[in-house]
Protein backbone atom coordinates (compact mmCIF):
# COMPACT_ATOMS: atom_id res chain seq x y z
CA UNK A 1 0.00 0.00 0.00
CA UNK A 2 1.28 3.41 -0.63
CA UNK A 3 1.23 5.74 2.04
CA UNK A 4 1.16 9.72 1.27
CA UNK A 5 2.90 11.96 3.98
CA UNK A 6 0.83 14.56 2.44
CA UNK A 7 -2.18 12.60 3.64
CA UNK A 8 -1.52 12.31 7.26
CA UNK A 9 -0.14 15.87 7.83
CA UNK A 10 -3.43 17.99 8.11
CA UNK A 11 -4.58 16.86 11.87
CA UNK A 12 -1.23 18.27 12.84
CA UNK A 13 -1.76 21.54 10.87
CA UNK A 14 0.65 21.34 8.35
CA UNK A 15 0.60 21.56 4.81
CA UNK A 16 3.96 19.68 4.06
CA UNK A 17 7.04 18.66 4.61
CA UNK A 18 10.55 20.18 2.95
CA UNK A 19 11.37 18.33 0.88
CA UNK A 20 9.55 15.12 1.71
CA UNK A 21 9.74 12.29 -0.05
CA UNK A 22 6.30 9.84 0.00
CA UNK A 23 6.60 6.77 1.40
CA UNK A 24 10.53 7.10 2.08
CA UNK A 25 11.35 6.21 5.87
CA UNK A 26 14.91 7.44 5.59
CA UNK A 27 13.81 11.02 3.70
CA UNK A 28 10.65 11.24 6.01
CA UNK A 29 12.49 11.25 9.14
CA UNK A 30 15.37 13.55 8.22
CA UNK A 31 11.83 16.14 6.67
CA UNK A 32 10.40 15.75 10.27
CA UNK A 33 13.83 16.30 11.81
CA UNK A 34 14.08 19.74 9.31
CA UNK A 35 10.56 20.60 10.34
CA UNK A 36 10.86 20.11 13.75
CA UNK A 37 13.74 22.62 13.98
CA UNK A 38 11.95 25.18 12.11
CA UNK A 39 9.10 24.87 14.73
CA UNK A 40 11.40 25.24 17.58
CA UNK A 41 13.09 28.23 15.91
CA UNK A 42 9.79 30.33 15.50
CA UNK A 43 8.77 29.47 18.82
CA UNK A 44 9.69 32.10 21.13
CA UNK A 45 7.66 31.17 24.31
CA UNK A 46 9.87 29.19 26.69
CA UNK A 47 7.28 26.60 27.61
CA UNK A 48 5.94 25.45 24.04
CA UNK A 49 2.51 24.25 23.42
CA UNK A 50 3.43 20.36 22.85
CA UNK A 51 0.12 19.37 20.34
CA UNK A 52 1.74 21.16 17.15
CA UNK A 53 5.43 19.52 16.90
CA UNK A 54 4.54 16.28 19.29
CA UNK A 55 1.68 15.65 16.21
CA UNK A 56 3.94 16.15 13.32
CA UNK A 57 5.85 13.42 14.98
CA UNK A 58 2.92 11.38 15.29
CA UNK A 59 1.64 11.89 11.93
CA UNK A 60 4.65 10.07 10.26
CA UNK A 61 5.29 7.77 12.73
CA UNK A 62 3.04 4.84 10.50
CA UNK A 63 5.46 5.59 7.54
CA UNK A 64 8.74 5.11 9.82
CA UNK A 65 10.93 1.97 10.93
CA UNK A 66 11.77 1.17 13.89
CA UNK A 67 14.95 2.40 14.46
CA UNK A 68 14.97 -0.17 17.54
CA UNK A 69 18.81 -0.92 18.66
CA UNK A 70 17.03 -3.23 21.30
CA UNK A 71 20.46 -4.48 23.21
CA UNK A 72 18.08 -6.40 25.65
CA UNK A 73 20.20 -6.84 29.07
CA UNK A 74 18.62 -8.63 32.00
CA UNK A 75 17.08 -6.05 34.99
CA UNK A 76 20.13 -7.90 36.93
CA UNK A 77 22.53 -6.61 34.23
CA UNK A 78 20.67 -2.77 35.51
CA UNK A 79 21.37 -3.14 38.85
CA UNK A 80 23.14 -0.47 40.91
CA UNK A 81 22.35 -1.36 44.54
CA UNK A 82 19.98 -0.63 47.24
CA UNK A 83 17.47 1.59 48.36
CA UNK A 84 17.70 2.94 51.54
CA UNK A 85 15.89 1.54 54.74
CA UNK A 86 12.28 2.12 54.92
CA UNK A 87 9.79 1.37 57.87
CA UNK A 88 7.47 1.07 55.41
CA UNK A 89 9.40 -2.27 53.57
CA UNK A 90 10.68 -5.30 55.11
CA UNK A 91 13.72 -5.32 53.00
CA UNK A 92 15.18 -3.04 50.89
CA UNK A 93 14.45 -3.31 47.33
CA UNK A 94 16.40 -3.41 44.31
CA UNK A 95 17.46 -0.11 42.37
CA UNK A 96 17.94 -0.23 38.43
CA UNK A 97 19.09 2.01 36.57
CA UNK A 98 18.86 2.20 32.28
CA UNK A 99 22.02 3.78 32.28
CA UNK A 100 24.99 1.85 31.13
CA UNK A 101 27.83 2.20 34.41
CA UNK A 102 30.63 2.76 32.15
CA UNK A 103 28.78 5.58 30.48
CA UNK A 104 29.29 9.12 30.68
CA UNK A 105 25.90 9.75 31.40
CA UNK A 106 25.92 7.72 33.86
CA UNK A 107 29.17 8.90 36.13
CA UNK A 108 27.52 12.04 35.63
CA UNK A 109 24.54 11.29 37.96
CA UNK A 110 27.13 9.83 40.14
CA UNK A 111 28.65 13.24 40.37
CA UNK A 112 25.68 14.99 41.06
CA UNK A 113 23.71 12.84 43.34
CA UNK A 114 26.71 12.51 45.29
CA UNK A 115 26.68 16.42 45.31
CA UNK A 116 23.22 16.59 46.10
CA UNK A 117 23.64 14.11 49.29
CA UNK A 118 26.13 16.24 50.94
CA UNK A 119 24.32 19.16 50.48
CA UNK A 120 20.74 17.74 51.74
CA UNK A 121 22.85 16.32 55.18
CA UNK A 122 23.06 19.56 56.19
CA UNK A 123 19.83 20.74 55.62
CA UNK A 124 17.46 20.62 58.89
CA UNK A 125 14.46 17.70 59.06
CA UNK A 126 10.95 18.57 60.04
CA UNK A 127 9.43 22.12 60.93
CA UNK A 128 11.86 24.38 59.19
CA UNK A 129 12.39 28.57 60.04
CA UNK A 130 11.60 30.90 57.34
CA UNK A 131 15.04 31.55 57.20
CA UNK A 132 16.17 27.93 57.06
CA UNK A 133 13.53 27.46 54.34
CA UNK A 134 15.10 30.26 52.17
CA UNK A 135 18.82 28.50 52.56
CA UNK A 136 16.70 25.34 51.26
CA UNK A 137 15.67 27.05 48.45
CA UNK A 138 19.73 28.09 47.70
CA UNK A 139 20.79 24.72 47.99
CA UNK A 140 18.38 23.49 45.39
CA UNK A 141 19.66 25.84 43.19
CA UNK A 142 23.13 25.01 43.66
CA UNK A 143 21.83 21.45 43.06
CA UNK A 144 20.41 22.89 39.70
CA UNK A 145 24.08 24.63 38.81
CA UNK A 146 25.60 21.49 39.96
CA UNK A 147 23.72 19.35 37.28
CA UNK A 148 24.64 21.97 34.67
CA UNK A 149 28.27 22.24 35.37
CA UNK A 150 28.36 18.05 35.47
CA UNK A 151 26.29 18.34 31.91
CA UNK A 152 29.00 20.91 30.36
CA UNK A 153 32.11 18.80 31.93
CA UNK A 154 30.91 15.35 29.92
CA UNK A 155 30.01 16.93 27.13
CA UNK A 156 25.94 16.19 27.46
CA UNK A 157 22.97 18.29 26.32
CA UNK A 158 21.17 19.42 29.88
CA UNK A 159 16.84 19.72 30.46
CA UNK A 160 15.56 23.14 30.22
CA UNK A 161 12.24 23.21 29.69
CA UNK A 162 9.29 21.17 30.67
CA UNK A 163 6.16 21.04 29.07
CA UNK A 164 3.26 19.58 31.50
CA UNK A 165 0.55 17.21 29.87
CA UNK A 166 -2.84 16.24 31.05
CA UNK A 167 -3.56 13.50 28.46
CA UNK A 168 -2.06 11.16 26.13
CA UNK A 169 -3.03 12.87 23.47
CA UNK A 170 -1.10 15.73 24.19
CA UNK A 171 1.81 13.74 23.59
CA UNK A 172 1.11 13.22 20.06
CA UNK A 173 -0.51 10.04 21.13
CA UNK A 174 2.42 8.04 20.75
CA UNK A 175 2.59 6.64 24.42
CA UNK A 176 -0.22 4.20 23.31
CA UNK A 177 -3.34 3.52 21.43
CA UNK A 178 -5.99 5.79 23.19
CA UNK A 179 -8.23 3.31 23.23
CA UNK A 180 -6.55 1.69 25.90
CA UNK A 181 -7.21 4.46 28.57
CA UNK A 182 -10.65 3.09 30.81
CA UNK A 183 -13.35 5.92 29.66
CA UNK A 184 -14.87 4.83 33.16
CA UNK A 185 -12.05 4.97 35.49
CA UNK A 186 -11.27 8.43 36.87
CA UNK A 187 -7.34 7.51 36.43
CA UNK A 188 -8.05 7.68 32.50
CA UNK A 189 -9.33 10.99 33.21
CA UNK A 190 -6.71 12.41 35.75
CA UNK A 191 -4.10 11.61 34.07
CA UNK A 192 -0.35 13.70 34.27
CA UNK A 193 3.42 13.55 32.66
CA UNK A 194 5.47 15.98 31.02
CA UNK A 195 7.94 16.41 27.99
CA UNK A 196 11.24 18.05 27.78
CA UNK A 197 13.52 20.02 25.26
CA UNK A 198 15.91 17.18 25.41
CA UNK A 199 13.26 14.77 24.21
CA UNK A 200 12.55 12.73 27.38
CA UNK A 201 9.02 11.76 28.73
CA UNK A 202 7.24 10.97 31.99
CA UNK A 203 3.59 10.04 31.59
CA UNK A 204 1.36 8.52 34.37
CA UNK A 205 -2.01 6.56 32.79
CA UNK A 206 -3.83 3.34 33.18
CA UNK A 207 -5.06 0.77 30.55
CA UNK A 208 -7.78 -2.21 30.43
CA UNK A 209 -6.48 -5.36 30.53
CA UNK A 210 -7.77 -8.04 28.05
CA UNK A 211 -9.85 -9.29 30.40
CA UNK A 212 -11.53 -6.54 32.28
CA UNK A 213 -10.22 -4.64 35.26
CA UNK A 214 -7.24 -1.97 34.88
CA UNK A 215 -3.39 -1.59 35.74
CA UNK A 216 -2.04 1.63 36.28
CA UNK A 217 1.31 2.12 34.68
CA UNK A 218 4.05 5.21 34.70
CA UNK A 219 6.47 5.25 31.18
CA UNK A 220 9.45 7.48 31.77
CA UNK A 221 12.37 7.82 28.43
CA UNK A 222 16.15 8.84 28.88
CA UNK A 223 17.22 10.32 25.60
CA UNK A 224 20.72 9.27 24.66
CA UNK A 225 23.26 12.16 24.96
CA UNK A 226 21.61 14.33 27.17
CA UNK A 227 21.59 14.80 31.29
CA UNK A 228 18.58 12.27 31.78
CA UNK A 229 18.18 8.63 33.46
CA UNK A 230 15.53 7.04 34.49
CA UNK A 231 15.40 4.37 37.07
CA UNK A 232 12.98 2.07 39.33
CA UNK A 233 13.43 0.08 42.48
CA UNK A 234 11.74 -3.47 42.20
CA UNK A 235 12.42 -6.82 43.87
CA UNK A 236 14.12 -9.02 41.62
CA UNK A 237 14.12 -12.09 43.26
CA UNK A 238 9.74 -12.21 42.56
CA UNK A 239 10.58 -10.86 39.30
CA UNK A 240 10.44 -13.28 36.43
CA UNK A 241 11.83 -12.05 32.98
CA UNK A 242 11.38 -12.78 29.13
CA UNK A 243 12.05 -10.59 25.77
CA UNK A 244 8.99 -10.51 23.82
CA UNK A 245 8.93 -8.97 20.02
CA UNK A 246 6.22 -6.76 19.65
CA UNK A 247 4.19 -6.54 16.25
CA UNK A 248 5.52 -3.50 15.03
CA UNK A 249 8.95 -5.69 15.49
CA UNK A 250 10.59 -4.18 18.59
CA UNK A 251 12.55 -6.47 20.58
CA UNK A 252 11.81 -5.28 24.70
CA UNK A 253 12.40 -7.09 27.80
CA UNK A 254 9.28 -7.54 30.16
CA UNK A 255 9.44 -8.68 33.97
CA UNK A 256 6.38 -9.71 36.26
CA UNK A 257 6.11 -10.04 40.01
CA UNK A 258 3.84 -10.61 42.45
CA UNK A 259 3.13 -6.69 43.30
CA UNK A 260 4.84 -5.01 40.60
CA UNK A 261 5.99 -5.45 36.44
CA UNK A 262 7.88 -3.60 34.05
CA UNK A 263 9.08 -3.43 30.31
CA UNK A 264 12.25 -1.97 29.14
CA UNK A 265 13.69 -1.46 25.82
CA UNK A 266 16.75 0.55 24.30
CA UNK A 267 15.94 2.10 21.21
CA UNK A 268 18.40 4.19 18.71
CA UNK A 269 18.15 7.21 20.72
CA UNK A 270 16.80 6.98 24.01
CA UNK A 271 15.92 4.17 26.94
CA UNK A 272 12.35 3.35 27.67
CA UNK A 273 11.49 2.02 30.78
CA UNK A 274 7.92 1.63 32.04
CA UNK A 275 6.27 0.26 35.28
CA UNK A 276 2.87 -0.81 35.98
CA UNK A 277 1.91 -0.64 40.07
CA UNK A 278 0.28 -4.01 39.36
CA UNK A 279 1.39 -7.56 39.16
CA UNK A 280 0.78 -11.44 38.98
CA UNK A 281 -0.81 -10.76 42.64
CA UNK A 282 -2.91 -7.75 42.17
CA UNK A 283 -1.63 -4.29 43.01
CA UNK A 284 1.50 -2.45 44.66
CA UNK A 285 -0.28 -1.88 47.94
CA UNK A 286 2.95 0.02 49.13
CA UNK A 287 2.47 3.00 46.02
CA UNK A 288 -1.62 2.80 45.16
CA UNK A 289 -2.77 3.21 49.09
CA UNK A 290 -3.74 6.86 48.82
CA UNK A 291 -6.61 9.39 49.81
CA UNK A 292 -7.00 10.79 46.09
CA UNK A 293 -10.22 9.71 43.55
CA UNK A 294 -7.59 8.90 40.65
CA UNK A 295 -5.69 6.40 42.71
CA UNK A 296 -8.93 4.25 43.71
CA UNK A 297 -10.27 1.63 42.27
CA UNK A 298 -9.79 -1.68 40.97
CA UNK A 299 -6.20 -2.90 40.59
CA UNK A 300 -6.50 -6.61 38.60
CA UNK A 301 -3.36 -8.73 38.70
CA UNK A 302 -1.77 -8.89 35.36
CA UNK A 303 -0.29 -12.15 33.70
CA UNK A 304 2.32 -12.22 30.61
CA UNK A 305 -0.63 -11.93 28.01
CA UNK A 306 -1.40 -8.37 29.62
CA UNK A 307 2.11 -7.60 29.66
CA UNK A 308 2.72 -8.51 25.91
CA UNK A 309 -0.72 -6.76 25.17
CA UNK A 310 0.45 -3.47 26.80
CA UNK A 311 3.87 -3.81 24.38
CA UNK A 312 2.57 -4.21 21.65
CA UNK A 313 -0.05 -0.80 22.13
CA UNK A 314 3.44 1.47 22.70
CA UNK A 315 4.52 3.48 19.61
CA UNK A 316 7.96 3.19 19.80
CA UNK A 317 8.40 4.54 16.44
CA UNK A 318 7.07 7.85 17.87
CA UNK A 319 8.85 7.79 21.36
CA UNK A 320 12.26 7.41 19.55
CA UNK A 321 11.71 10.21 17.09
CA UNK A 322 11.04 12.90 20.18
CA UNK A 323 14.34 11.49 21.30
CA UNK A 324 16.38 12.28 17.97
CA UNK A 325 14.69 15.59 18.22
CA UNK A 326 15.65 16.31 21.54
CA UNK A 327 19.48 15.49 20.76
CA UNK A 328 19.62 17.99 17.94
């Protein structure tokens, strides 16, 4: 079947591409790249409306390839210790991190969190002084010039803007097929996440499951190049894992528990990690126990045919070309 660019362009309000070619995946993406930049250079606001340049992506993500590097490690591989004790957990559980430890990216982090730990020892605990707040306030901002000096010193492209969303849609609606999001359930409707200038995402949402009943999930990216990670911290020892192949032909790695389950995948430019506060047992108890309307409600336990399901509904195609635009 031939597909038009020409024809999928006019939800996102635009009349064409330079110099697109129809039905090219290599010429299409380096037109969106080229129209992409021209958006960002005639926007002067410093917190950009996301539905314009998140839906040209969209638009030609059904005429793009995967561009999935999919180097599949286990969550074992992602390891990188210990959370700290919690009266709220038995044991401590399991932090992973997408970040490979020899990267720069990731020494980075290292660099700052350390930074940030010395500075937040010093800081007072409970009912704080006006005054004490306003030295709370400095420190975070010498956090903030910390992560910026750490960016320039390895050479990677730091966040400076963030765009808040309030629906998948706003994303270009290539999180997921939209049908996915419970019309019913007040967490389809409360829904939150935000993009960045260096192409990353963070969007909280829920989904039905096959069978009835809904999973909440969070999806968070890292774009490759740039000051972001993202991270989670799981029990591995519940956790069983398996790579899956997903029909649009990305390779990801999928894990299910008894209380929690995740999916991770490494595309060409940017890690995707996502975790759904559900699991082979029913829900998280320790994150969905809360006072709020949009946390309520019925948490089904998931089994590898929901997880699989949930893969396959990600555009990857879509995630990975916010990435390449946030490197440039």
């Amino acid at each position: 079947m031939d597909i038009k660019i020409s024809d999928l362009l006019p939800d996102s309000g635009v009349t064409g591409l330079p110099g697109a070619a129809d039905g090219d995946p290599k010429r299409v993406r380096e037109a969106v790249m080229r129209k992409i930049k021209e958006e960002n250079m005639n926007t002067k606001r410093r917190i950009r409306k996301p539905s314009r340049i998140l839906l040209i992506v969209a638009a030609v993500a059904a005429v793009l390839s995967i561009a999935a590097i999919a180097y599949n490690s286990t969550l074992r591989d992602m390891t990188s210790g210990k959370e700290a004790d919690s009266p709220y957990r038995a044991e401590p559980r399991d932090i992973i991190t997408v970040l490979p430890q020899d990267s720069p990216t990731y020494k980075a982090f290292e660099e700052v969190n350390e930074f940030r730990r010395e500075v937040q020892s010093q800081q007072p605990t409970g009912g704080v002084t006006q005054e004490e707040f306003e030295q709370i306030m400095a420190d975070n901002e010498r956090i903030n010039q910390k992560y910026l000096e750490v960016a320039e010193k390895y050479g990677l492209k730091p966040q400076t803007e963030s765009t808040e969303v309030r629906s998948v849609a706003e994303l270009g609606a290539t999180i997921h097929n939209g049908s996915l999001l419970p019309r019913d359930d007040p967490r389809a409707i409360v829904t939150f996440g935000n993009y960045t200038d260096i192409g990353t995402i963070s969007y909280t949402g829920g989904f039905t499951l096959p069978g009835g009943g809904v999973a909440d999930y969070g999806i968070q990216t890292a774009t490759k190049g740039t000051m972001s990670t993202v991270g989670a911290a799981v029990y591995l020892d519940e956790l069983e894992e398996w790579n899956h192949t997903t029909d649009d032909g990305t390779s990801v790695l999928l894990a299910i528990g008894e209380r929690k389950s995740l999916l991770y995948v490494e595309l060409e430019h940017c890690y995707v990690l996502a975790v759904l506060r559900t699991g082979s047992e029913g829900a998280d108890v320790e994150i969905v126990t809360s006072e709020f309307d949009w946390n309520r409600g019925t948490h089904t336990a998931v089994t590898r045919e929901d997880l699989e399901y949930f893969a396959d509904n990600i555009g990857f195609a879509g995630i990975d070309a916010i990435a390449e635009a946030g490197q440039k």
